[in-house]
C-alpha atoms as a PDB file:
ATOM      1  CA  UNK A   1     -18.808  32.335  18.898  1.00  0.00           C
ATOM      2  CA  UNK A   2     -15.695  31.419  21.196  1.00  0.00           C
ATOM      3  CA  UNK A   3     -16.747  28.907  23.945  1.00  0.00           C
ATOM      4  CA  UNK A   4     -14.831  27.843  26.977  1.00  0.00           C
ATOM      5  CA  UNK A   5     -14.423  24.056  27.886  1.00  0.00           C
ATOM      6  CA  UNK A   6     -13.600  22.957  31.159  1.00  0.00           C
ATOM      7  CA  UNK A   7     -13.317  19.138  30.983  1.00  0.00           C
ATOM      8  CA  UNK A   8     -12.730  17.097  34.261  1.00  0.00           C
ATOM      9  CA  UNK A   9     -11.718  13.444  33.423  1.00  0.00           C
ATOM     10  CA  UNK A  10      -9.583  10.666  35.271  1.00  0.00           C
ATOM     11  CA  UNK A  11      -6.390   8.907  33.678  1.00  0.00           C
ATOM     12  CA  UNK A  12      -4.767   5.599  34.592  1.00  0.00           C
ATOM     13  CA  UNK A  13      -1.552   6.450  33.536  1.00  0.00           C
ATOM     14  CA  UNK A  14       0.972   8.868  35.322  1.00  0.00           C
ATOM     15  CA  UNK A  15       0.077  12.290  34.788  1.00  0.00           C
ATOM     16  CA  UNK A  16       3.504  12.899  34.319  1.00  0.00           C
ATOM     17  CA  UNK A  17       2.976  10.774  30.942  1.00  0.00           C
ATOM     18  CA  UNK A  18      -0.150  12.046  30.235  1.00  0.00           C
ATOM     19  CA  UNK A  19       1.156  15.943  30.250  1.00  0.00           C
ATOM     20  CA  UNK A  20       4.177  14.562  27.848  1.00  0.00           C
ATOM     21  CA  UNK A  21       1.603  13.593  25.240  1.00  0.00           C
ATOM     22  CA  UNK A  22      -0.991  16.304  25.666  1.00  0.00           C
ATOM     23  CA  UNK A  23       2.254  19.074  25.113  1.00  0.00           C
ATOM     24  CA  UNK A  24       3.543  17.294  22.468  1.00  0.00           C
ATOM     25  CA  UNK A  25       3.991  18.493  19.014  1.00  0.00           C
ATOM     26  CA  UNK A  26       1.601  16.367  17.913  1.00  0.00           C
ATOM     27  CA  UNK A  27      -1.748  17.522  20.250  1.00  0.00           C
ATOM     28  CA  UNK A  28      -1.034  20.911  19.124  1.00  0.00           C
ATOM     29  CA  UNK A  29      -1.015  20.314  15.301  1.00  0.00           C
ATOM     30  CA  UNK A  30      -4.132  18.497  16.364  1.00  0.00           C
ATOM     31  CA  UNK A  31      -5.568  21.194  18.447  1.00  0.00           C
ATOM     32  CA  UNK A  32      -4.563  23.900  15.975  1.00  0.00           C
ATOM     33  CA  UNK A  33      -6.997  21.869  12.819  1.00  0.00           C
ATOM     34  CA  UNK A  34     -10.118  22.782  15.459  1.00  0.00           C
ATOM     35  CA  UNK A  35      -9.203  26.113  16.281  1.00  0.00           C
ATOM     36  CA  UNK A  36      -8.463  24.787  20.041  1.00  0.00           C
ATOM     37  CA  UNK A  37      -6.434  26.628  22.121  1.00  0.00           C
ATOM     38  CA  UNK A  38      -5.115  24.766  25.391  1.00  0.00           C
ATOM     39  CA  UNK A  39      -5.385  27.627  28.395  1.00  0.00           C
ATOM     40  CA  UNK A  40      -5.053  25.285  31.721  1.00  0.00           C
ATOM     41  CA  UNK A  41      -4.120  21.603  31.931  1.00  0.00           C
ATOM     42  CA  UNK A  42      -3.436  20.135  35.578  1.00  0.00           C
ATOM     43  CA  UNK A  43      -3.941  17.011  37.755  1.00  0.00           C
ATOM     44  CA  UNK A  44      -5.986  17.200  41.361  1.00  0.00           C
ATOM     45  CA  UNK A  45      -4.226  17.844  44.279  1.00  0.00           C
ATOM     46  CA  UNK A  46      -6.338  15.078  46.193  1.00  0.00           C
ATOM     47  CA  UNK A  47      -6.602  12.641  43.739  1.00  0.00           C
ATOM     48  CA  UNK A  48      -3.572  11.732  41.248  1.00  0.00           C
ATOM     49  CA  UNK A  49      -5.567  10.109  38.775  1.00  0.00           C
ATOM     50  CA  UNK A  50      -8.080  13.287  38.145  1.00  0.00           C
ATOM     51  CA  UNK A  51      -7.002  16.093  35.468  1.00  0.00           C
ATOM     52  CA  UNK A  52      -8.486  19.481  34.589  1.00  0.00           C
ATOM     53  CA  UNK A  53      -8.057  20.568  31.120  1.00  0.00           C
ATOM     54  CA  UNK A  54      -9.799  24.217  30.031  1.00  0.00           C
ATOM     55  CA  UNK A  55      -9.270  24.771  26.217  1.00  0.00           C
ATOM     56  CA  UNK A  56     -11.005  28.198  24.450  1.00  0.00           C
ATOM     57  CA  UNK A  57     -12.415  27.288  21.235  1.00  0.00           C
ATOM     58  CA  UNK A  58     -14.894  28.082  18.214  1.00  0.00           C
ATOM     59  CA  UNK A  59     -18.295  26.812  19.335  1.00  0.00           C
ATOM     60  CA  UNK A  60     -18.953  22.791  17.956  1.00  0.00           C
ATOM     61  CA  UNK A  61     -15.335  22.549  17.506  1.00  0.00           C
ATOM     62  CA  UNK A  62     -14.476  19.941  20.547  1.00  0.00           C
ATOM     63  CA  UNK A  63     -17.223  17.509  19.768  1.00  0.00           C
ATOM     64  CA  UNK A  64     -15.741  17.085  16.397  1.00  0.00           C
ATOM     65  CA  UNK A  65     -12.120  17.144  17.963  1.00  0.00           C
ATOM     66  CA  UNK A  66     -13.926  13.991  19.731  1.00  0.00           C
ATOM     67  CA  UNK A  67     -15.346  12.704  16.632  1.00  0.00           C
ATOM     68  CA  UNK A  68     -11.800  12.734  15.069  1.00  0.00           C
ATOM     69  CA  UNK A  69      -9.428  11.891  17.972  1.00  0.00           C
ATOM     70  CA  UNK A  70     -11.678  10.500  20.584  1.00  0.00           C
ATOM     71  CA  UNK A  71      -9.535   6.724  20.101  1.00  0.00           C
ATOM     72  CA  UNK A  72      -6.241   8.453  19.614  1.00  0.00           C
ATOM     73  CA  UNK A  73      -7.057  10.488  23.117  1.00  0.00           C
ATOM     74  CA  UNK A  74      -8.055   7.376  24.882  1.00  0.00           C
ATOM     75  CA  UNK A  75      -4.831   5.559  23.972  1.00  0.00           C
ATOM     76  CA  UNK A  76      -2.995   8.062  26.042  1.00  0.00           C
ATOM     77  CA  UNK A  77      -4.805   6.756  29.375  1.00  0.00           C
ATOM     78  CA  UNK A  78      -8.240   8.800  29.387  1.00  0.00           C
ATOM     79  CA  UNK A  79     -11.264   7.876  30.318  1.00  0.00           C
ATOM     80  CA  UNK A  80     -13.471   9.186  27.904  1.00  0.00           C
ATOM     81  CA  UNK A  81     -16.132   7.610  29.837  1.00  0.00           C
ATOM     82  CA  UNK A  82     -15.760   9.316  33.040  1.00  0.00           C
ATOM     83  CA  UNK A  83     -14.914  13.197  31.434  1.00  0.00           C
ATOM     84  CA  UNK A  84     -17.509  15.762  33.170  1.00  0.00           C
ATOM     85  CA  UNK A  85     -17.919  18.631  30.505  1.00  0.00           C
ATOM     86  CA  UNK A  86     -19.229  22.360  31.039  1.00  0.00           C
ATOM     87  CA  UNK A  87     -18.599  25.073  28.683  1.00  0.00           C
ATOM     88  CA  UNK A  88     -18.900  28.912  29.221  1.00  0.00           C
ATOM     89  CA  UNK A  89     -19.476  31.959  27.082  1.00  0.00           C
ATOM     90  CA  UNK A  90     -18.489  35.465  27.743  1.00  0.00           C
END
């Protein structure tokens, strides 16, 4: 089954910076191992240090993208610790 993850999370680095390394080569050889496809990345209007990322994937596949990359995606300025997570089936 194909889920739908819509992830809010803050960064402390620029999102400028933080868009570089989440379209990088690299994030989508990553993505592409778990089947995760990147629909919607952006940054809050009202608050520069909030981002919205909303990735389609097979169900179970982001928690082990976590499990994997979790440190790797935290180097890049996330805050793993303040993500809000909701996913959505058709």
């Amino acid at each position: 089954m194909s889920v739908t993850s819509v992830i809010k999370v803050k960064i402390n680095v620029p999102f400028s910076q933080w868009a570089k390394d989440f379209d990088s080569e690299l994030a989508a050889e990553r993505h592409f191992e778990f089947g995760i496809k990147p629909l919607f990345r952006g940054v809050s209007t009202t608050d520069p240090s909030e981002i919205m990322i909303i990735h389609q994937h097979p169900e179970g596949a982001a928690g082990q993208f976590m499990g994997k990359y979790g440190e790797w995606i935290a180097s890049h300025g996330v805050l793993l610790e303040t993500a809000e997570v909701s996913e959505w089936s058709a």
